[in-house]
C-alpha atoms as a PDB file:
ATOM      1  CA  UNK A   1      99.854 134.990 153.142  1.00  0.00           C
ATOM      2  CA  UNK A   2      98.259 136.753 155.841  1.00  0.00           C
ATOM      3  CA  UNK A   3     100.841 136.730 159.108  1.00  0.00           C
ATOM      4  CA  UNK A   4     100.002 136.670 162.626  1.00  0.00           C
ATOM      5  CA  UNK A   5     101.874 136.615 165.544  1.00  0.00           C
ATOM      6  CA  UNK A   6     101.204 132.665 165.762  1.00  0.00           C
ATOM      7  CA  UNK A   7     103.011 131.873 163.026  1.00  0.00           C
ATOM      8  CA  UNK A   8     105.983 130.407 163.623  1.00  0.00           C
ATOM      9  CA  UNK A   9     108.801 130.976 160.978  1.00  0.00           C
ATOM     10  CA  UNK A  10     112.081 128.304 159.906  1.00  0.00           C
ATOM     11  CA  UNK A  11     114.121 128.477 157.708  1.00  0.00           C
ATOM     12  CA  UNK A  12     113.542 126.685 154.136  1.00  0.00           C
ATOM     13  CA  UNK A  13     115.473 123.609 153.358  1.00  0.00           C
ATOM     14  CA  UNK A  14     118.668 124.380 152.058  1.00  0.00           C
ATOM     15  CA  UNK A  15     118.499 128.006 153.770  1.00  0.00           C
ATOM     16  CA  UNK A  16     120.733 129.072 156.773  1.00  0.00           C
ATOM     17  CA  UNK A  17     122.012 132.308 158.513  1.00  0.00           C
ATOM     18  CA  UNK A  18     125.785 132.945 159.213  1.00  0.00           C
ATOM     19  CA  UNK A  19     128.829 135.020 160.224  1.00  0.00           C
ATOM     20  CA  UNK A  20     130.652 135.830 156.966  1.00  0.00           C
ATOM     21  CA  UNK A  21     133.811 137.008 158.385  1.00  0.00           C
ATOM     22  CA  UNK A  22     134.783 138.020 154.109  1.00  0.00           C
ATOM     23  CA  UNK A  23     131.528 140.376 153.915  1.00  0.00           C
ATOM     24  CA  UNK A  24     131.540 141.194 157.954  1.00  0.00           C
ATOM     25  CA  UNK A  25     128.064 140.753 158.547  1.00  0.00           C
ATOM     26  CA  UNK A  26     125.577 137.940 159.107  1.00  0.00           C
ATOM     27  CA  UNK A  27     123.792 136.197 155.056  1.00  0.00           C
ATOM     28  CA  UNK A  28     121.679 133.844 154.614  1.00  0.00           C
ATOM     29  CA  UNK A  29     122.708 131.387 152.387  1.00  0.00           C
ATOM     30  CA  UNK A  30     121.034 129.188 149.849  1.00  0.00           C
ATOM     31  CA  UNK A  31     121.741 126.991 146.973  1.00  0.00           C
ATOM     32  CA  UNK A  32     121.589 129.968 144.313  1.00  0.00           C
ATOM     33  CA  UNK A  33     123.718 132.731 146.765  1.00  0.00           C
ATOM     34  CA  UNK A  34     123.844 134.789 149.232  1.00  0.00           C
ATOM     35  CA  UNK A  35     121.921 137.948 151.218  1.00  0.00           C
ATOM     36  CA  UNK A  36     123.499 139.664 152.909  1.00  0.00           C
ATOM     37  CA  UNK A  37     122.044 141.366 156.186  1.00  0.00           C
ATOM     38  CA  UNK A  38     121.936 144.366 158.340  1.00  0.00           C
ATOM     39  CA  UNK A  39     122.173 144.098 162.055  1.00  0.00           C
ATOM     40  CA  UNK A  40     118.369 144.277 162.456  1.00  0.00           C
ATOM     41  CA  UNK A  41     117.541 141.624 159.865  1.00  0.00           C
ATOM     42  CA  UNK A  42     120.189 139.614 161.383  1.00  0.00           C
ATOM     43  CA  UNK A  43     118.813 140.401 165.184  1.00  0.00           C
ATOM     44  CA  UNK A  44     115.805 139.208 163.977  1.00  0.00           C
ATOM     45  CA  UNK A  45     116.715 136.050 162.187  1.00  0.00           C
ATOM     46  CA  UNK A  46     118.616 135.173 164.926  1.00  0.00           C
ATOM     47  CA  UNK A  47     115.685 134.181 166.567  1.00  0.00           C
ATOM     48  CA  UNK A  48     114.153 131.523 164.017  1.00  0.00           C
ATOM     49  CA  UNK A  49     114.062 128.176 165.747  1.00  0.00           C
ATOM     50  CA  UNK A  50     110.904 126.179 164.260  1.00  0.00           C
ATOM     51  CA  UNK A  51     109.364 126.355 167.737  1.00  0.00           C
ATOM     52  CA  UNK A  52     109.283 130.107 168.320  1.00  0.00           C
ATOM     53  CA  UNK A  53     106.129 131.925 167.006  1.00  0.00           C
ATOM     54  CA  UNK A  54     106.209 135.221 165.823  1.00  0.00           C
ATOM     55  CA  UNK A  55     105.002 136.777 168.780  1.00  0.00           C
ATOM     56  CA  UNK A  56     107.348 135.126 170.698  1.00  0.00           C
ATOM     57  CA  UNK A  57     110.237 136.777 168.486  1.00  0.00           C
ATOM     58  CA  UNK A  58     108.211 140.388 169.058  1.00  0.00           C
ATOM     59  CA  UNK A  59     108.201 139.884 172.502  1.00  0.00           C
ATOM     60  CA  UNK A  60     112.186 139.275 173.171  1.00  0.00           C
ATOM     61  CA  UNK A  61     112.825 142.031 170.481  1.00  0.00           C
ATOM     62  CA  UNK A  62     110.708 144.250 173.069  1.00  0.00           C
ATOM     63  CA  UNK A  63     112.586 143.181 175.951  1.00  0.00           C
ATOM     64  CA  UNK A  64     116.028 143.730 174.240  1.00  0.00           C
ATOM     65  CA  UNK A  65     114.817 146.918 172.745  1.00  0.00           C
ATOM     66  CA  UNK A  66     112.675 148.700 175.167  1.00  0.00           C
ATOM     67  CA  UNK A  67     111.114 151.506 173.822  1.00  0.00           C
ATOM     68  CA  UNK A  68     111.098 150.654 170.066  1.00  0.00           C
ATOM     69  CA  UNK A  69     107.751 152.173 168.370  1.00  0.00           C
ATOM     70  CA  UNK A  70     105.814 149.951 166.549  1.00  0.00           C
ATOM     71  CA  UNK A  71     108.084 146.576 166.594  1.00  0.00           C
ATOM     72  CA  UNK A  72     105.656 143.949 166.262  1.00  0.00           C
ATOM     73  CA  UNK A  73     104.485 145.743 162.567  1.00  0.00           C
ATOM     74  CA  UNK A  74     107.620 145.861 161.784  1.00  0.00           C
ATOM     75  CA  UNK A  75     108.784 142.227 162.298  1.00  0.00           C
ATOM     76  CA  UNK A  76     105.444 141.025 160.589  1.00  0.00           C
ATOM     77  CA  UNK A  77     106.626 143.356 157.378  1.00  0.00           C
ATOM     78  CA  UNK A  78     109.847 141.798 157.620  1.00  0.00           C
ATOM     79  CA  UNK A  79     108.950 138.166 158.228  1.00  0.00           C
ATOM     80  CA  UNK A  80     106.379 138.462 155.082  1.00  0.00           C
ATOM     81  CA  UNK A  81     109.262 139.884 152.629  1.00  0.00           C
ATOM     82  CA  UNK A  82     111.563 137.132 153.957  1.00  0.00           C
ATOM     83  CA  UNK A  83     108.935 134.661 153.099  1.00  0.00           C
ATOM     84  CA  UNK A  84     108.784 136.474 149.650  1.00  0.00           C
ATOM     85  CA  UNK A  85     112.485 136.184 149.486  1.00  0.00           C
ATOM     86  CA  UNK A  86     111.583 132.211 150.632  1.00  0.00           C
ATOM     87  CA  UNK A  87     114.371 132.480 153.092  1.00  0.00           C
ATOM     88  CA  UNK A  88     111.784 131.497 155.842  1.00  0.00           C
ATOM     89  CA  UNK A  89     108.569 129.172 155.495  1.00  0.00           C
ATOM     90  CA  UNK A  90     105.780 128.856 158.174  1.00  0.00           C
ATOM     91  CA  UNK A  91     103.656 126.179 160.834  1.00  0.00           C
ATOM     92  CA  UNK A  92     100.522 127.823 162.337  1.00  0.00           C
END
């Protein structure tokens, strides 16, 4: 799958993000285990709605992080792996 920043990303059925207060950090959980994340991962998959589109997601990840080089790449590499992963599905 070719991304682009208006794909919108949600989570798969059965797939959710949370505080794990045992591993002290944010996972994803599904029906087979658990990920666990680092804060940028987590930062990112904070913002998964259904209704916000990739771009969207770059954009308040630019606000919140002024400066950062090369952030919409990034969150496109990281959205396809977590679709890899099939943590995340997406609507065009």
């Amino acid at each position: 799958m070719t991304l682009t920043p208006e794909h919108t990303p949600v989570f798969r059925r059965g797939y959710r993000m949370q505080w794990e207060p045992v591993q002290n950090c944010h996972v994803i959980l599904y029906p087979e285990g658990m990920a666990r994340l680092n804060v940028s991962a987590a930062a990112i998959l904070a913002l998964v709605d259904g209704k916000t589109s990739l771009g969207a997601i770059v954009a308040t990840l630019s606000d919140r992080f002024p400066g950062a080089e090369g952030l919409e790449e990034d969150v496109l590499t990281f959205f396809q792996r977590a679709y890899e992963q099939k943590w995340v599905i997406f609507h065009e």
